[in-house]
C-alpha atoms as a PDB file:
ATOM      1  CA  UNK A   1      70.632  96.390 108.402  1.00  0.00           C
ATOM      2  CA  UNK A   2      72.474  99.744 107.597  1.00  0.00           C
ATOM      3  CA  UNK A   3      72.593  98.903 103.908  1.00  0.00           C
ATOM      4  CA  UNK A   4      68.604  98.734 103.645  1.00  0.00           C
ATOM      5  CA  UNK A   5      68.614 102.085 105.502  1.00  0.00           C
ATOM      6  CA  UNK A   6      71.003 103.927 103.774  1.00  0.00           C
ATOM      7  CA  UNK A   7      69.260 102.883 100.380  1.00  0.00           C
ATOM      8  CA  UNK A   8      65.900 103.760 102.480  1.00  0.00           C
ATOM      9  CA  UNK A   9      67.185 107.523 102.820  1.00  0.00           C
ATOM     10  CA  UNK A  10      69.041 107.922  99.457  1.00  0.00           C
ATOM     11  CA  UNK A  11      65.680 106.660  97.475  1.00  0.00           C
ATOM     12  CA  UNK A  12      63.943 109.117 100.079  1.00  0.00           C
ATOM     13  CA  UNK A  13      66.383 112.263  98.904  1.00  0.00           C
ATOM     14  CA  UNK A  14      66.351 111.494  95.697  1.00  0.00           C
ATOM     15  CA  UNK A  15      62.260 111.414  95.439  1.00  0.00           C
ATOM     16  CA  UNK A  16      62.567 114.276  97.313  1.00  0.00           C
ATOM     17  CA  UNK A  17      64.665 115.879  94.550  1.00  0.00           C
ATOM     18  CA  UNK A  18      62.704 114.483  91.620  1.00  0.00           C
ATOM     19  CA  UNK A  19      59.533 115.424  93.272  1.00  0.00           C
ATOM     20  CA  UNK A  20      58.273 112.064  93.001  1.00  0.00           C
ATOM     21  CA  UNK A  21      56.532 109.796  94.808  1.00  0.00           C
ATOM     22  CA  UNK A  22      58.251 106.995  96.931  1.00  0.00           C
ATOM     23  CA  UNK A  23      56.858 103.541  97.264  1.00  0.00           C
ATOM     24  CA  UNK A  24      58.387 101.455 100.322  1.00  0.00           C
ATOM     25  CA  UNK A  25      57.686  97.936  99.351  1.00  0.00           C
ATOM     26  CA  UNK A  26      58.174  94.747 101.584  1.00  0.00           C
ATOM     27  CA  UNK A  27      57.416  91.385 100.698  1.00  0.00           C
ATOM     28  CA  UNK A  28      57.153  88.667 102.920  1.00  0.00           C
ATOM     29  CA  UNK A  29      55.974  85.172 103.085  1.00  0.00           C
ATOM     30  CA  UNK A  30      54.236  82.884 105.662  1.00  0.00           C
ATOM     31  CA  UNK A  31      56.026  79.474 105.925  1.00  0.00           C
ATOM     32  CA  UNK A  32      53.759  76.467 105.572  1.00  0.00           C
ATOM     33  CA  UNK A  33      52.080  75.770 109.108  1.00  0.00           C
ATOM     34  CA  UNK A  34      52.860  72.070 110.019  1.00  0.00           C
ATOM     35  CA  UNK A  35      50.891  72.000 114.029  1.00  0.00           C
ATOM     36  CA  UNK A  36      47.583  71.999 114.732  1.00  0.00           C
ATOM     37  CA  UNK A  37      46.054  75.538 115.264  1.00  0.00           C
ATOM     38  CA  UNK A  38      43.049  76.642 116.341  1.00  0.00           C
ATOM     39  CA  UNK A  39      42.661  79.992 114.034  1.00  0.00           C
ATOM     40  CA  UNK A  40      41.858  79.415 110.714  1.00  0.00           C
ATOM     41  CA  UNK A  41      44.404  80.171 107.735  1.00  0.00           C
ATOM     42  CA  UNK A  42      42.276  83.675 106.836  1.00  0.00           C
ATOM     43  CA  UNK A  43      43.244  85.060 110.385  1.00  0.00           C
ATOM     44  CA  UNK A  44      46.506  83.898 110.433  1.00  0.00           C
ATOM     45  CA  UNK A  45      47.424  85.555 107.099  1.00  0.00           C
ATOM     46  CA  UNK A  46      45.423  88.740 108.088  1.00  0.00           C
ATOM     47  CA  UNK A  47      47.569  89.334 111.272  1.00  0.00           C
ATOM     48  CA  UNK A  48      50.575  88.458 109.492  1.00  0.00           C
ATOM     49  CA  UNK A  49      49.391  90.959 106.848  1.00  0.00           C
ATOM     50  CA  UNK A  50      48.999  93.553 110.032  1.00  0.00           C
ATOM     51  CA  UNK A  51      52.377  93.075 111.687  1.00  0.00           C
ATOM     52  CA  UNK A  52      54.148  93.717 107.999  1.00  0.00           C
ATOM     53  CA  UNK A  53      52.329  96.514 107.634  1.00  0.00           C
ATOM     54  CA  UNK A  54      52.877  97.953 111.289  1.00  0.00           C
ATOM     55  CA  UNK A  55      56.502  97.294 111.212  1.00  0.00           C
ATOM     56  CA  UNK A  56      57.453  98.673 107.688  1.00  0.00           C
ATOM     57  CA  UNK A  57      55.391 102.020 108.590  1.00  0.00           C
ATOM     58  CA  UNK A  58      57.233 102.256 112.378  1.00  0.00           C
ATOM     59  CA  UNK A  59      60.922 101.367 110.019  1.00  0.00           C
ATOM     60  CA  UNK A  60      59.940 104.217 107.682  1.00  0.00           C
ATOM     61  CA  UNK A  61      59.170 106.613 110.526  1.00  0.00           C
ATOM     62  CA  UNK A  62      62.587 105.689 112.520  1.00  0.00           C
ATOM     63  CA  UNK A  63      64.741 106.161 109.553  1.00  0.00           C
ATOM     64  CA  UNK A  64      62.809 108.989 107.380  1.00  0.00           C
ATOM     65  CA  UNK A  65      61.539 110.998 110.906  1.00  0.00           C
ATOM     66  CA  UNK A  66      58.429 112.643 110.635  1.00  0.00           C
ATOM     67  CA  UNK A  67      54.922 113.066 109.048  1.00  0.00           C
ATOM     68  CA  UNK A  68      56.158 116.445 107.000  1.00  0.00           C
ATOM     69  CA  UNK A  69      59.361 114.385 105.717  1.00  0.00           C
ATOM     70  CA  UNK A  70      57.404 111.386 104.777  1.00  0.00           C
ATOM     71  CA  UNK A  71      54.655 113.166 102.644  1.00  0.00           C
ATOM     72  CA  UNK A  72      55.654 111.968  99.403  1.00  0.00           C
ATOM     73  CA  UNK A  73      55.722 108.279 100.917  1.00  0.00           C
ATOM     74  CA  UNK A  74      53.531 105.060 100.369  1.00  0.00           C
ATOM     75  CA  UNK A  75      54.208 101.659 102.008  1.00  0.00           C
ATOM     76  CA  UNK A  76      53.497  98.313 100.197  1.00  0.00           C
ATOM     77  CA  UNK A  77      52.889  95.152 101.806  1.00  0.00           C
ATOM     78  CA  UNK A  78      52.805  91.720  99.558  1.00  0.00           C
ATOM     79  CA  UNK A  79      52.543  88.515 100.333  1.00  0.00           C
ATOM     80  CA  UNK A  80      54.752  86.170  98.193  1.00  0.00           C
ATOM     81  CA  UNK A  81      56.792  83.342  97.901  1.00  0.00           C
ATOM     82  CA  UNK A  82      58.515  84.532  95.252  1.00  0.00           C
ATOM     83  CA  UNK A  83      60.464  88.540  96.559  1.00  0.00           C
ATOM     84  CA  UNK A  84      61.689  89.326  92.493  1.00  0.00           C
ATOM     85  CA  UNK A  85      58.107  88.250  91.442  1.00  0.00           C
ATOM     86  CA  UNK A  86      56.615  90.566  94.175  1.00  0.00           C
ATOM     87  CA  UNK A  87      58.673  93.446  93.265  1.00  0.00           C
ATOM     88  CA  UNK A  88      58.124  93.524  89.635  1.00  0.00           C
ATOM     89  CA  UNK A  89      54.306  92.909  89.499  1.00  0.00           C
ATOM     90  CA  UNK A  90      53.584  95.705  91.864  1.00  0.00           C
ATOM     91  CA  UNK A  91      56.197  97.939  89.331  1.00  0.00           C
ATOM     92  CA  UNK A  92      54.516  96.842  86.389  1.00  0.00           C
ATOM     93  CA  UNK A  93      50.992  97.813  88.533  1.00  0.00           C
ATOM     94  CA  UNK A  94      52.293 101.155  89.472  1.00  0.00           C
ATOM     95  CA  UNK A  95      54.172 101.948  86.514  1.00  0.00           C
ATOM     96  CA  UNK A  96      57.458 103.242  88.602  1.00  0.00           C
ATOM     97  CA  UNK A  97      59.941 104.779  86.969  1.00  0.00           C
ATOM     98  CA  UNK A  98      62.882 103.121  89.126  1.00  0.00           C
ATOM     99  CA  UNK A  99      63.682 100.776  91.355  1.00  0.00           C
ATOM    100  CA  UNK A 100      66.551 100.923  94.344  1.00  0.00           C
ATOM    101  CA  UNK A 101      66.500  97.630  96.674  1.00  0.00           C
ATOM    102  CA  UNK A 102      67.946  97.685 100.377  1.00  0.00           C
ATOM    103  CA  UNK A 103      68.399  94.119 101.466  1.00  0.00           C
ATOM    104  CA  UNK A 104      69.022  93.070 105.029  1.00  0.00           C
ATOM    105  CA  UNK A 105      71.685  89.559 105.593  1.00  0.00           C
ATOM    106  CA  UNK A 106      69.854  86.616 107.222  1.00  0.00           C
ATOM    107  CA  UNK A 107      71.483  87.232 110.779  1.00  0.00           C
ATOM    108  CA  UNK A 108      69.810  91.066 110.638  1.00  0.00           C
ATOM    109  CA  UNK A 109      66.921  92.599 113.088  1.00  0.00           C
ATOM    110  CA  UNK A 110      63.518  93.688 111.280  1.00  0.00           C
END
C-alpha cells in the first residue's frame, strides 16, 4: 500500500512542478455474478461505479490533503477486465504526456 502512495505524492510533486495536470486513474472490474439477485446488472454496475469513484476521491484526499493541494487533480474511474488496456485507452483519450503506476500486492487494504 505505501508503494501506490508514495508514487501517488511523487506524480503529485512533480505535476506540481511541471504545472501540469494530474489524472488519478483506477480501474477495476466486477467479477461475473453466479447467485440469483434481485437488482438488475445496470444497478449493480452503477453502484460499483459509485463506490470506485468515492473511494479513489477519499484515497486522494488522505494522501494529497486538501482542496488547495489537489487543484491540479482529476480522478478516473474505468471499468475493465483488462488494467494495461484501461490505462492506455484513457492515455491515448487524454493525450498524457506520462505515465507513473502505484500498484498495491493482493494481501493490501483499498
Amino acid at each position: 500500500k505505501q508503494y501506490s502512495v508514495n508514487a501517488l505524492r511523487f506524480a503529485h510533486h512533480l505535476s506540481n512542478t511541471l504545472k501540469a495536470d494530474l489524472v488519478v486513474m483506477n480501474v477495476y472490474d466486477i467479477p461475473p455474478i453466479r447467485v440469483s439477485t434481485t437488482r438488475p446488472t445496470k444497478q449493480i454496475k452503477k453502484f460499483a461505479y459509485e463506490e470506485h469513484v468515492a473511494i479513489l476521491k477519499a484515497y486522494c484526499s488522505k494522501n494529497l490533503g486538501n482542496e488547495r493541494n489537489m487543484s491540479n487533480v482529476r480522478t478516473e474511474v474505468i471499468e475493465n477486465v483488462s488494467i494495461a488496456n484501461a490505462i492506455i485507452s484513457k492515455s491515448k483519450e487524454l493525450m498524457v504526456d506520462m505515465i507513473l503506476i502505484g500498484m498495491k500486492d493482493e494481501h493490501s487494504e483499498r
